[in-house]
Protein backbone atom coordinates (compact mmCIF):
# COMPACT_ATOMS: atom_id res chain seq x y z
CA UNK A 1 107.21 119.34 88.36
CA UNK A 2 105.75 116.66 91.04
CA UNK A 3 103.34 115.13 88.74
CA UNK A 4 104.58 115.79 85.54
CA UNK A 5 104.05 112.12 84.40
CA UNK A 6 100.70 111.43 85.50
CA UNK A 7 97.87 111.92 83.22
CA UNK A 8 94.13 111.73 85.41
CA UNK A 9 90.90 111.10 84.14
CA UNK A 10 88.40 113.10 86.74
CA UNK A 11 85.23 112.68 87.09
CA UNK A 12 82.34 114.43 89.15
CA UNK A 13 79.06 114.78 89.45
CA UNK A 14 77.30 117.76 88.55
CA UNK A 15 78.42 121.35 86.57
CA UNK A 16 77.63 123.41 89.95
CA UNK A 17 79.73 125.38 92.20
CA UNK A 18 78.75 124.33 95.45
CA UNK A 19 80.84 122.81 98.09
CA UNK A 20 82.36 119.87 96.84
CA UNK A 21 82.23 120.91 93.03
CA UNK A 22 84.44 123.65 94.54
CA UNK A 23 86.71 122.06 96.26
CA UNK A 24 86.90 119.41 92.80
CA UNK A 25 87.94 122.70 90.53
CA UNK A 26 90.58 123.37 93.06
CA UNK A 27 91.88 120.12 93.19
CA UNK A 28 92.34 120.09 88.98
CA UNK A 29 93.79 123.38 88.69
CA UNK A 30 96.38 121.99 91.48
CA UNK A 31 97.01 119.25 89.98
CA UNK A 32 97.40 120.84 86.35
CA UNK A 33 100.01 123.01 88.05
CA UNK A 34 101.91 120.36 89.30
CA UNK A 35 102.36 119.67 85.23
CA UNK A 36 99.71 116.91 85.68
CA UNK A 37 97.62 116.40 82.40
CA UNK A 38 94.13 116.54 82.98
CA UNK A 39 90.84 115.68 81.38
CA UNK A 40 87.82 116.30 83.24
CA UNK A 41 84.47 114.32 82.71
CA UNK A 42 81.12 115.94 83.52
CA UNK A 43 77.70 115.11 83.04
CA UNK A 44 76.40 118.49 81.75
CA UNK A 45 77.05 122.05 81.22
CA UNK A 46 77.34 124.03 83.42
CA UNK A 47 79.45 126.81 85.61
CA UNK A 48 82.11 124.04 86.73
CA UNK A 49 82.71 123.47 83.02
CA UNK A 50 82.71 126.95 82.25
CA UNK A 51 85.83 127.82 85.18
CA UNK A 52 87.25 124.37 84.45
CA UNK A 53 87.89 125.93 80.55
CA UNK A 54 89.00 129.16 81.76
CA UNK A 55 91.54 127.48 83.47
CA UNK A 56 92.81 125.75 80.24
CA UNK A 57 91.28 122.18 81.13
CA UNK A 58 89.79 119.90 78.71
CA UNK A 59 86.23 119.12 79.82
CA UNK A 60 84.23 116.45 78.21
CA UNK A 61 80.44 115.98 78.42
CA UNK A 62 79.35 112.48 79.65
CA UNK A 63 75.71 110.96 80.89
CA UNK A 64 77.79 109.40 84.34
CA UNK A 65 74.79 107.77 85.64
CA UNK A 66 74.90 109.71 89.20
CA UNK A 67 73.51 107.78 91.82
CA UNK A 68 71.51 110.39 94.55
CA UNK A 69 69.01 109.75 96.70
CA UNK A 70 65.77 109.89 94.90
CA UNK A 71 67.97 106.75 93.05
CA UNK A 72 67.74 104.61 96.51
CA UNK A 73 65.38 101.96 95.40
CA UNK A 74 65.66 98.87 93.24
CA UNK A 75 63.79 100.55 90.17
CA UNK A 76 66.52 103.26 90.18
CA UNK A 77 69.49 101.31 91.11
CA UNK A 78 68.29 99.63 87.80
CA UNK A 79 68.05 102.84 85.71
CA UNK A 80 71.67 103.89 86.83
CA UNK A 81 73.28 100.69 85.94
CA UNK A 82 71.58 101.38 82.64
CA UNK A 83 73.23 104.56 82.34
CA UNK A 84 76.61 103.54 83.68
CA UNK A 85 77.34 100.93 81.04
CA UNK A 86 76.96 103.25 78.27
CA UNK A 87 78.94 105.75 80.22
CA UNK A 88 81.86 102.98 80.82
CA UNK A 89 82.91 102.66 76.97
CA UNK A 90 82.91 106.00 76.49
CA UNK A 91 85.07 106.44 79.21
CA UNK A 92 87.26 103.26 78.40
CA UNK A 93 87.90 105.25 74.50
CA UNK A 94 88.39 108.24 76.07
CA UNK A 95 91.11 106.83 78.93
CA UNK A 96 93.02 104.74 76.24
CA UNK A 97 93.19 108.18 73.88
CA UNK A 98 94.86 110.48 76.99
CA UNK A 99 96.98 107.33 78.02
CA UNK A 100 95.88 107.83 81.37
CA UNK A 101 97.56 106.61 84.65
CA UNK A 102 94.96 108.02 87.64
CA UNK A 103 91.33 107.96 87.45
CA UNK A 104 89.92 110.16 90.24
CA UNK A 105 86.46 110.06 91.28
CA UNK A 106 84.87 112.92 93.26
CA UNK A 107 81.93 112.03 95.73
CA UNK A 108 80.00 108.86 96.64
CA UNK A 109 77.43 109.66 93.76
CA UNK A 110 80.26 108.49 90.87
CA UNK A 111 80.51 104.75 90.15
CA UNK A 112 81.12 104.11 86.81
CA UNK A 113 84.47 105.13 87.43
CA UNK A 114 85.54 102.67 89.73
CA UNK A 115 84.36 99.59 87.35
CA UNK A 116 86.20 101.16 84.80
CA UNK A 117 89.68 101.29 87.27
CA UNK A 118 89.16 97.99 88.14
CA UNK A 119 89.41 96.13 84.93
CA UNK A 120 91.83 98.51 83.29
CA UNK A 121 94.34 98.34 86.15
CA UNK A 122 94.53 102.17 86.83
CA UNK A 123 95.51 103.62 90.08
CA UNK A 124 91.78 104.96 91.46
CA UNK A 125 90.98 107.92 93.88
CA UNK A 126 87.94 107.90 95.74
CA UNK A 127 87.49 111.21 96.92
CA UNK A 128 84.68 110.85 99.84
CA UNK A 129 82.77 114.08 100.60
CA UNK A 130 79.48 112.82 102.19
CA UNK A 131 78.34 110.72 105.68
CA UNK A 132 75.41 108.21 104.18
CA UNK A 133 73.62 106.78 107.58
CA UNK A 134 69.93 105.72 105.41
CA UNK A 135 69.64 103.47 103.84
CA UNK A 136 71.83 101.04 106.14
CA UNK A 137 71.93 98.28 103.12
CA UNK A 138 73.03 101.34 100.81
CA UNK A 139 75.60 102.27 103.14
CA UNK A 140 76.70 99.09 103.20
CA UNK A 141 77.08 98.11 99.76
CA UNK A 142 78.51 101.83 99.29
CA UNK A 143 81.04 101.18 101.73
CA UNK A 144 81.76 97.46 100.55
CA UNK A 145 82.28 98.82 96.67
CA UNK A 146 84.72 101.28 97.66
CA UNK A 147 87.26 99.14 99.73
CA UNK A 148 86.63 96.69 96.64
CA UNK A 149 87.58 99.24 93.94
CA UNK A 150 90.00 102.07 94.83
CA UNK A 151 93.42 102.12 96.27
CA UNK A 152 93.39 105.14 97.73
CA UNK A 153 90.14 107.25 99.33
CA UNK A 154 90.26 110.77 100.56
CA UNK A 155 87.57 111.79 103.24
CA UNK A 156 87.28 115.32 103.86
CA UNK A 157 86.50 115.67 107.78
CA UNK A 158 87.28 113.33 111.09
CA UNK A 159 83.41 112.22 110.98
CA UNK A 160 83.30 111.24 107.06
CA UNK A 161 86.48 109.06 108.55
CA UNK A 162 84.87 107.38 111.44
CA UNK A 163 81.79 106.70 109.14
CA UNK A 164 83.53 104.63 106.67
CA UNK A 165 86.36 103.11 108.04
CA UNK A 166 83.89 100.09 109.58
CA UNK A 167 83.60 98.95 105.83
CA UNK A 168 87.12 100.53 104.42
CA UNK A 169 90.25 99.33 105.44
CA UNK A 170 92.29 102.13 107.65
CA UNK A 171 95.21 102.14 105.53
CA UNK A 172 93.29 103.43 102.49
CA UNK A 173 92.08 106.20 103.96
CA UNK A 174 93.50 109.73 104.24
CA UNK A 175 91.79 112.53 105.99
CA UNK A 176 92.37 115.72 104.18
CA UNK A 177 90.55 119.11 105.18
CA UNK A 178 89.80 121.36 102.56
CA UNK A 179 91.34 124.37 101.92
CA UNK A 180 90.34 127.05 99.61
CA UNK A 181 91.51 130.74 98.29
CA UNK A 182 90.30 132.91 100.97
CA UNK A 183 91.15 135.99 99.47
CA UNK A 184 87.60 136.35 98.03
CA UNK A 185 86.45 137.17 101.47
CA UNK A 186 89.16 138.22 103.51
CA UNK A 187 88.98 141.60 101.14
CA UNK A 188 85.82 141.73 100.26
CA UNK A 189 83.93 145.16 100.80
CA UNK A 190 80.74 144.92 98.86
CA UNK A 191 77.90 143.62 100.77
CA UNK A 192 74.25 143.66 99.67
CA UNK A 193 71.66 145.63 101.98
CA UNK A 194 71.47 148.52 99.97
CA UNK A 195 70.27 145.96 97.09
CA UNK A 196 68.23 144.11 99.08
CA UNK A 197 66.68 147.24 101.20
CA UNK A 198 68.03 146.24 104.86
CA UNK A 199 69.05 149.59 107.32
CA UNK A 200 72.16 149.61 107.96
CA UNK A 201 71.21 148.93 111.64
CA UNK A 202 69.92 145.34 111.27
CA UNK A 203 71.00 142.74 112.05
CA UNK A 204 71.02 140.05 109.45
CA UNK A 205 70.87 136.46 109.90
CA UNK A 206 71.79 133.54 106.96
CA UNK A 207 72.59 130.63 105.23
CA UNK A 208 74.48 129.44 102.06
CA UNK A 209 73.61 125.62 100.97
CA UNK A 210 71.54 123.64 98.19
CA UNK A 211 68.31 123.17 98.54
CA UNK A 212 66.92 120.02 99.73
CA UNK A 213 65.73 117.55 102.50
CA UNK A 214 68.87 117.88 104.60
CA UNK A 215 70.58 121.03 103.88
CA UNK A 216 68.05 122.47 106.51
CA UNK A 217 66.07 125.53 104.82
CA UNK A 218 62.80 125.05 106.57
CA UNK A 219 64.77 124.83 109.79
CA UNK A 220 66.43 127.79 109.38
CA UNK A 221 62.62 129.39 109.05
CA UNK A 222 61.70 127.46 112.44
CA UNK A 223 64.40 129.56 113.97
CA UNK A 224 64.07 132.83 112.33
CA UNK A 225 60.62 132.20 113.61
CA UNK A 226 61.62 132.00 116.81
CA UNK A 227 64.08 134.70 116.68
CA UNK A 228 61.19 136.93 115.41
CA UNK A 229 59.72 136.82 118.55
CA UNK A 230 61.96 137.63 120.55
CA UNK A 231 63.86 140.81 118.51
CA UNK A 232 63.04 143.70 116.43
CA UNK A 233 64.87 144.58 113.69
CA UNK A 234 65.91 141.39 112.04
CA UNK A 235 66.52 140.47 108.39
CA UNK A 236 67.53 137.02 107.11
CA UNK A 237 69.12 135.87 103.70
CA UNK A 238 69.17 132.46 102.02
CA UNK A 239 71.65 131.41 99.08
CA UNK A 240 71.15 128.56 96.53
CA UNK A 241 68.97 126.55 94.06
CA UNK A 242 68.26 123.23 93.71
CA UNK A 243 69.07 120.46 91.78
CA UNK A 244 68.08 120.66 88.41
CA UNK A 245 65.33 118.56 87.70
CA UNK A 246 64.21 119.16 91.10
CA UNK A 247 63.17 123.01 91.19
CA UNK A 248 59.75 121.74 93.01
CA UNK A 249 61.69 122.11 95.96
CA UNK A 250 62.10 125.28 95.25
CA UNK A 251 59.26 126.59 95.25
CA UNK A 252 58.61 124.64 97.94
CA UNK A 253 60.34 127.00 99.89
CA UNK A 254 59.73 130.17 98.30
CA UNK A 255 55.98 129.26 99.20
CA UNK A 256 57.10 128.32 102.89
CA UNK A 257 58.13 131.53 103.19
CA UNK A 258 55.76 134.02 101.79
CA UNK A 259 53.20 131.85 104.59
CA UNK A 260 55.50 133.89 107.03
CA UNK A 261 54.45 136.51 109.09
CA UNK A 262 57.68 138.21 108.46
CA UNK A 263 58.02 137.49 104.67
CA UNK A 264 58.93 141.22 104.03
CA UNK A 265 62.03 140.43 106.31
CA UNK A 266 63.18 137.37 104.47
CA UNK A 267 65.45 137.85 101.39
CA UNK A 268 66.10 134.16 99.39
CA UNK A 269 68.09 135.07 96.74
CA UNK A 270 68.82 131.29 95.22
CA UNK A 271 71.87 130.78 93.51
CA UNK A 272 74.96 133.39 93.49
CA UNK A 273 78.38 132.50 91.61
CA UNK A 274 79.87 134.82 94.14
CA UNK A 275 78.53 134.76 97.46
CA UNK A 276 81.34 136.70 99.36
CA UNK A 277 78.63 139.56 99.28
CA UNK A 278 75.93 137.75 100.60
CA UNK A 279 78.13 136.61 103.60
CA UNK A 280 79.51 140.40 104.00
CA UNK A 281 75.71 141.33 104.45
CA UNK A 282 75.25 138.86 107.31
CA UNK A 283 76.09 138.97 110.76
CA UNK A 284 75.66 135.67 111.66
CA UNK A 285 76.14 132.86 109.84
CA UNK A 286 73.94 129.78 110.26
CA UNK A 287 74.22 126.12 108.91
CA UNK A 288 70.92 124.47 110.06
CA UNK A 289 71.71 120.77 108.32
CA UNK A 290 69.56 118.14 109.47
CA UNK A 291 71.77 115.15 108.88
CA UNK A 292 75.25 115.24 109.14
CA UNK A 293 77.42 117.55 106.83
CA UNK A 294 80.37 116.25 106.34
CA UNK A 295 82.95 119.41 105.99
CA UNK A 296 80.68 122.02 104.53
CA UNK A 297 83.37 124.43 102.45
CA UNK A 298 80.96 127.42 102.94
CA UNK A 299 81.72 127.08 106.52
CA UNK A 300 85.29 127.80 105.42
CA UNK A 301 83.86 131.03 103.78
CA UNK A 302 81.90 132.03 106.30
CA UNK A 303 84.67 132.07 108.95
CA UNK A 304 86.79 133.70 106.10
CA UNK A 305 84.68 136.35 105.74
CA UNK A 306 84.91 136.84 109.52
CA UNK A 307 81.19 136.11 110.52
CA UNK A 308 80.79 133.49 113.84
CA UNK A 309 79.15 130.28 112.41
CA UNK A 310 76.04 129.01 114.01
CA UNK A 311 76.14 124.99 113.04
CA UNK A 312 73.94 121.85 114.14
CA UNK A 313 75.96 120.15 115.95
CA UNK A 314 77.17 117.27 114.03
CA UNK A 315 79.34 116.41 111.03
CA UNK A 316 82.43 117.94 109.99
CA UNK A 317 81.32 121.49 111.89
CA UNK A 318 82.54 119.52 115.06
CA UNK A 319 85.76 119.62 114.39
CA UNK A 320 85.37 123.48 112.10
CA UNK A 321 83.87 125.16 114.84
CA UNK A 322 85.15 126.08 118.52
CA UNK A 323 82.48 126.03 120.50
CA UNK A 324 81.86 129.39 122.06
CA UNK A 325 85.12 130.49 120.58
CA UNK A 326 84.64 130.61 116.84
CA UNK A 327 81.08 130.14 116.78
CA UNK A 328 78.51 127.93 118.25
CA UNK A 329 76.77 124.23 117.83
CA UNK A 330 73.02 124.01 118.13
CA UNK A 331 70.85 121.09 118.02
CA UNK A 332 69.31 120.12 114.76
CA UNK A 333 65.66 119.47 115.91
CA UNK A 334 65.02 122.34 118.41
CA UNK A 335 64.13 125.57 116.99
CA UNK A 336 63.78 127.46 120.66
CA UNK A 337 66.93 126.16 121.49
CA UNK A 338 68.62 126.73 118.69
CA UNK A 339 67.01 130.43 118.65
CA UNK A 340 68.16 131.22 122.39
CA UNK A 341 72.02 130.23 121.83
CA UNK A 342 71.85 132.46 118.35
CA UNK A 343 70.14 135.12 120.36
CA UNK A 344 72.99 135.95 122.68
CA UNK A 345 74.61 137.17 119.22
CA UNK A 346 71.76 138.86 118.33
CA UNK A 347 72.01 140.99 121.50
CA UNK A 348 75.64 141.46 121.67
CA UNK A 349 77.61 143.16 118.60
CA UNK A 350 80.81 143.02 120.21
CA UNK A 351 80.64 139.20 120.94
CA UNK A 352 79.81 138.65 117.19
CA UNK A 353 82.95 140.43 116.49
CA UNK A 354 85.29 139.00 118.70
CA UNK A 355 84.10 135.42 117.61
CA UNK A 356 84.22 136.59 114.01
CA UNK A 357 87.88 137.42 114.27
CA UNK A 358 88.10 134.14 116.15
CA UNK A 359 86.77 132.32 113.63
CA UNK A 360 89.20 133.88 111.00
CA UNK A 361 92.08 133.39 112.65
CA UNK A 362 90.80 129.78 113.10
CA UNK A 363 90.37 128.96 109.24
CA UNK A 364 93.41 130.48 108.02
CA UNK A 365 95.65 128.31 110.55
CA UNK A 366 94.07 124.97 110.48
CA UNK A 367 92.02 124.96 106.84
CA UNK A 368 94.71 126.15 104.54
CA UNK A 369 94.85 125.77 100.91
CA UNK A 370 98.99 125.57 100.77
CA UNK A 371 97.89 122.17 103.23
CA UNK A 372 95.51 121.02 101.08
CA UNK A 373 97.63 121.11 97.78
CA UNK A 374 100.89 119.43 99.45
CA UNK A 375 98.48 116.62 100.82
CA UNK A 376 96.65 116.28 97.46
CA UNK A 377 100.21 116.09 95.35
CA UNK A 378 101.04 113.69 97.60
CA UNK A 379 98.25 111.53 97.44
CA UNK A 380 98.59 111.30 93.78
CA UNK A 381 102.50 111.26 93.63
């Protein structure tokens, strides 16, 4: 097998299965099939580690010291370095017990691993998922530790690429799109509006993403609102949780939307393990970020699941979506806007499924997962 002599330490950032924790399951159960050994480092329990195990991977439990954005500050820059050191011998013990040769870090939020690559002389993957504009000095010194300590960096869209190579040298960096297993959706025939009491008339609008300040949920009510206005008959859906630790926000937006006019009409069902359902129910798909998204996977899904994706238009859905072919690109701060282009959908069933098919067509020639595993092999060949 391709990789039968490498042994890689992974490490990522949180025990979801979002986007990029996704995407990082994928990439060890490719690997591991490639005869790759494997040991995966996570800071908690979680669904990740649960999948991970099913798939026969050893998955230990470490404190990382993730860096996100409520750590953007000199008082919390502090606390993670804190957390990082104690991380780093645990992580040097556990790297000199597998022998490893790779250490492979997934997302901008894991450091610790890159120190540790650095002194011990082990190849190190930086696998980028995210566009970081604010802070400029974090950018900065983001951008300026990563040229410093990896030898190879993945980014996963065109615009994570153009982002990064002003502090990265070109030659490091490799673009790979994800791919996933699109199965899940391609044959999917359970949807929920018999659950969720929608007729079968309806037409339902919604989105799949984490919630917090960028992912765009309260912009996503702007529009409804707007939409509401305009058409009878409407029901929209919203998929995923927060952070733990962060559940305020939350309720944040459970409370933003029972101040709705429309509340009955609004389903927000937080977090689903399988949301291939959830996008069978919809007709249009809509992913209202507010800062750049760098290659959202669940626009992957959404396309896979034959539904035309409404995006803001920046980020990696540039480059996803066709323009008027395979879905559409709104503006991010202009809910009446936004509402009029998702409105000729609204009116027109047959567009939606022309685009749908479009959009299918779309992911399963230029997002595959075969692609994605030959690039990743040889990346860490």
């Amino acid at each position: 097998m391709a990789l039968e002599k490498t042994k890689v330490l992974m490490l990522h950032g949180s025990s979801d299965l979002y986007g990029a924790s996704k995407i990082f399951l994928l990439t060890a159960s490719l690997l591991q099939k490639e005869g790759a050994t494997i040991v995966v480092v996570l800071s908690e329990e979680g669904i990740l580690a649960e999948e991970l195990r099913k798939q026969g991977i050893r998955v230990e439990l470490i404190k990382l010291g993730i860096v996100r954005r409520k750590y953007f500050n000199v008082p919390g820059l502090l606390n993670r370095l804190k957390v990082m050191a104690a991380a780093y011998r645990r992580l040097a013990s556990l790297a000199e017990e597998v022998g490893i040769t790779h250490l492979y870090s997934n997302t901008a939020a894991v450091w610790v691993g890159a120190a540790l690559a650095k002194r011990k002389g082990y190849v190190h993957i930086w696998h980028l998922h995210e566009i970081i504009l604010r802070p400029v000095w974090f950018s900065k010194l983001m951008g300026k530790m990563v040229q410093h300590a990896s030898d190879k960096v993945i980014v996963v869209s065109g615009a994570v690429k153009l982002h990064w190579e002003r502090y990265i040298e070109r030659n490091k960096l490799h673009l790979v799109y994800n791919g996933i297993d699109y199965n899940p959706y391609l044959w999917n025939r359970t949807d929920l509006r018999e659950e969720l009491g929608i007729p079968g008339d309806a037409c339902v609008i919604g989105m799949v993403g984490r919630v917090n300040s960028w992912k765009g949920q309260t912009y996503f009510l702007e529009i409804s609102e707007e939409l509401n206005k305009k058409f009878l008959n409407l029901h929209f859906v919203l998929v995923g949780d927060a952070f733990p630790g962060e559940e305020r926000l939350f309720e944040g937006l459970e409370q933003k939307i029972l101040e709705k006019e429309f509340k009955h009409s609004i389903h927000n069902l937080g977090f689903k393990k399988n949301i291939s359902p959830a996008l069978a129910t919809m007709d249009i798909f809509i992913l209202p970020s507010i800062l750049p998204d760098p290659f959202p996977t669940v626009i992957l899904e959404a396309m896979a699941s034959a539904k035309p994706v409404v995006a803001t238009a920046q980020g990696g859905a540039m480059e996803m979506i066709s323009n008027g072919k395979t879905g559409f690109h709104i503006p991010w701060d202009n809910a009446p806007e936004a509402a009029e282009i998702i409105g000729d959908l609204v009116k027109d069933k047959s567009q939606r499924e022309v685009i749908g098919l479009n959009a299918r067509n779309s992911v399963l020639e230029n997002f595959s997962l075969p692609a994605y595993g030959r690039n990743m092999v040889e990346i860490f060949s």
